[in-house]
C-alpha atoms as a PDB file:
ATOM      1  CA  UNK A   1     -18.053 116.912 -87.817  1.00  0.00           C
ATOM      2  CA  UNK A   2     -19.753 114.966 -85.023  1.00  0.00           C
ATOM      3  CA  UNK A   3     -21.443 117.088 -82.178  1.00  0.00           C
ATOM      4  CA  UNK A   4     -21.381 116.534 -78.677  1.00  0.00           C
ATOM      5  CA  UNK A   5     -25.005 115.987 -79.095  1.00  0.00           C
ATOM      6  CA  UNK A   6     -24.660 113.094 -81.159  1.00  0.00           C
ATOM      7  CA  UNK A   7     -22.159 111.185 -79.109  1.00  0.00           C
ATOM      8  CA  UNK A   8     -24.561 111.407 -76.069  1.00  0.00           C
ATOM      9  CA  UNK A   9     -27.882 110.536 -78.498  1.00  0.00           C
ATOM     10  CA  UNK A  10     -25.818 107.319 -79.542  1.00  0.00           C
ATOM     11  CA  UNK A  11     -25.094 106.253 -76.112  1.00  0.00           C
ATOM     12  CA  UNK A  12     -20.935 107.150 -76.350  1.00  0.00           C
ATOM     13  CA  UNK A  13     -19.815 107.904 -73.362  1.00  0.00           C
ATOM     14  CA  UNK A  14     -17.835 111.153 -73.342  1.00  0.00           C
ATOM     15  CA  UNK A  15     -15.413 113.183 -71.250  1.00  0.00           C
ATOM     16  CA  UNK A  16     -15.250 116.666 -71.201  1.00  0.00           C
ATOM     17  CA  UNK A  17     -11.930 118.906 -70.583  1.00  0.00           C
ATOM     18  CA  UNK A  18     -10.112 116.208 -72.224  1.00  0.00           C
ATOM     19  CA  UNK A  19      -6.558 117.911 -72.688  1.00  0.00           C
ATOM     20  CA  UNK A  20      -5.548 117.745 -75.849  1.00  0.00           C
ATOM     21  CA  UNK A  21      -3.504 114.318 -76.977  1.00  0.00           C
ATOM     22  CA  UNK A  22      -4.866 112.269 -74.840  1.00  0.00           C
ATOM     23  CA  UNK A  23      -6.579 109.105 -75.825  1.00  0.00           C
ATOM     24  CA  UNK A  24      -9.668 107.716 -73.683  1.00  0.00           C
ATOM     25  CA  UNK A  25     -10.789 104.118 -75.336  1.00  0.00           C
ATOM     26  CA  UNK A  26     -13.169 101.800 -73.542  1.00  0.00           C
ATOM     27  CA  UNK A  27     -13.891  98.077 -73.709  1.00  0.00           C
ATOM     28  CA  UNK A  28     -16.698  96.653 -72.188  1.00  0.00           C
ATOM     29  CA  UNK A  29     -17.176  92.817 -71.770  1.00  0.00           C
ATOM     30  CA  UNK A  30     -20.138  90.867 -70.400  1.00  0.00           C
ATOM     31  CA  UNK A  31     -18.712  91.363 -66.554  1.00  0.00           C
ATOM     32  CA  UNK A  32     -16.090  93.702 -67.122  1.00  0.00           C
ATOM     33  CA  UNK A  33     -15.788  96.677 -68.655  1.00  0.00           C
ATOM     34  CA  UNK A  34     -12.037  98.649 -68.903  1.00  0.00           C
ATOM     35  CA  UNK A  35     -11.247 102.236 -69.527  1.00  0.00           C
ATOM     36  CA  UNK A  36      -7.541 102.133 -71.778  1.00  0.00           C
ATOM     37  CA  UNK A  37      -6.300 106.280 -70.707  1.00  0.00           C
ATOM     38  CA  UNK A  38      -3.609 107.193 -73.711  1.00  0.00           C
ATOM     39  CA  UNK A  39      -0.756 110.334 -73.082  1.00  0.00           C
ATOM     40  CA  UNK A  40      -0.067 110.789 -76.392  1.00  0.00           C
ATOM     41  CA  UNK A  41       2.036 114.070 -75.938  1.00  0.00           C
ATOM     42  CA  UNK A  42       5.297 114.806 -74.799  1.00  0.00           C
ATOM     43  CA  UNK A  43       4.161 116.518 -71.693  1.00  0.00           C
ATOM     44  CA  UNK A  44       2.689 115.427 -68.190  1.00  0.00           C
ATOM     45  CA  UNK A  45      -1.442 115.305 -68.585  1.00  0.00           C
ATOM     46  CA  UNK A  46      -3.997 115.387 -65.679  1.00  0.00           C
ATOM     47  CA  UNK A  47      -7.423 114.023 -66.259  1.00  0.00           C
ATOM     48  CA  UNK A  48     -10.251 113.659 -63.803  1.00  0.00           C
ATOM     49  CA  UNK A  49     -12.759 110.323 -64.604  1.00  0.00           C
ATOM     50  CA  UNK A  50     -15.441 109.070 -62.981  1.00  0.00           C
ATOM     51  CA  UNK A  51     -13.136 107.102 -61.419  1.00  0.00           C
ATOM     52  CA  UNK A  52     -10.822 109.314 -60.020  1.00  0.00           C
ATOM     53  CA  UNK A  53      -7.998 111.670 -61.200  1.00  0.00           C
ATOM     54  CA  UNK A  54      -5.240 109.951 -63.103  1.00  0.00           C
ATOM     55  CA  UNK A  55      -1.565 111.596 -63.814  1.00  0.00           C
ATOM     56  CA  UNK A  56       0.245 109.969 -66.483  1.00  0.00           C
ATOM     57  CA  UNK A  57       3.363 110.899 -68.057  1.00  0.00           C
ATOM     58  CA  UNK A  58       4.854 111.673 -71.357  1.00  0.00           C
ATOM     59  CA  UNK A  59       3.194 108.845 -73.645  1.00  0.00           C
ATOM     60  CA  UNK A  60       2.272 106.916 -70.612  1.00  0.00           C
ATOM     61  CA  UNK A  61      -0.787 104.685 -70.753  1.00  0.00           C
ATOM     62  CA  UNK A  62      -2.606 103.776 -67.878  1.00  0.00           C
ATOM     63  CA  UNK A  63      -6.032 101.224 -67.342  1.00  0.00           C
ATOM     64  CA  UNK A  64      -9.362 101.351 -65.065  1.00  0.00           C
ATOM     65  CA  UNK A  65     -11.380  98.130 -64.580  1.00  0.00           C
ATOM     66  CA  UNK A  66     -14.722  98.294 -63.197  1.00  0.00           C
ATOM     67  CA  UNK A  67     -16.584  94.989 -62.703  1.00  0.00           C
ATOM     68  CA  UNK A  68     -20.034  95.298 -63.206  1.00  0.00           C
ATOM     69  CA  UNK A  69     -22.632  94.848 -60.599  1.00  0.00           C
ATOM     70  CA  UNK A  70     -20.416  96.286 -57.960  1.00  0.00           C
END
């Protein structure tokens, strides 16, 4: 099993209180970088991110873009 420690010593970025069945995947591009938020349950999920918080429904995906430099 891989340890909270050893996402943060490898530079992954992670997100605590992540309810259960949902799905955080990031791509990051040379100016861009975009946060892909996954509901992969069959109820209503709540999630706070750096970003803000973000309400998606049942199996309801939702995106953040953050250009870099800005």
């Amino acid at each position: 099993m891989i340890s909270k420690k050893d996402i943060l010593d490898n530079g992954i970025p992670y997100i605590s209180d992540l309810p259960e069945n949902v799905e955080v995947t990031t791509r990051t591009g040379s100016s861009v970088s975009v946060q892909f938020i996954f509901n992969n349950s069959e109820d209503e999920q709540n999630i706070r991110l750096n970003s803000g918080d973000i309400g998606l429904q049942p199996f309801e995906m939702e995106y953040v873009q953050t250009i870099k430099g800005e």
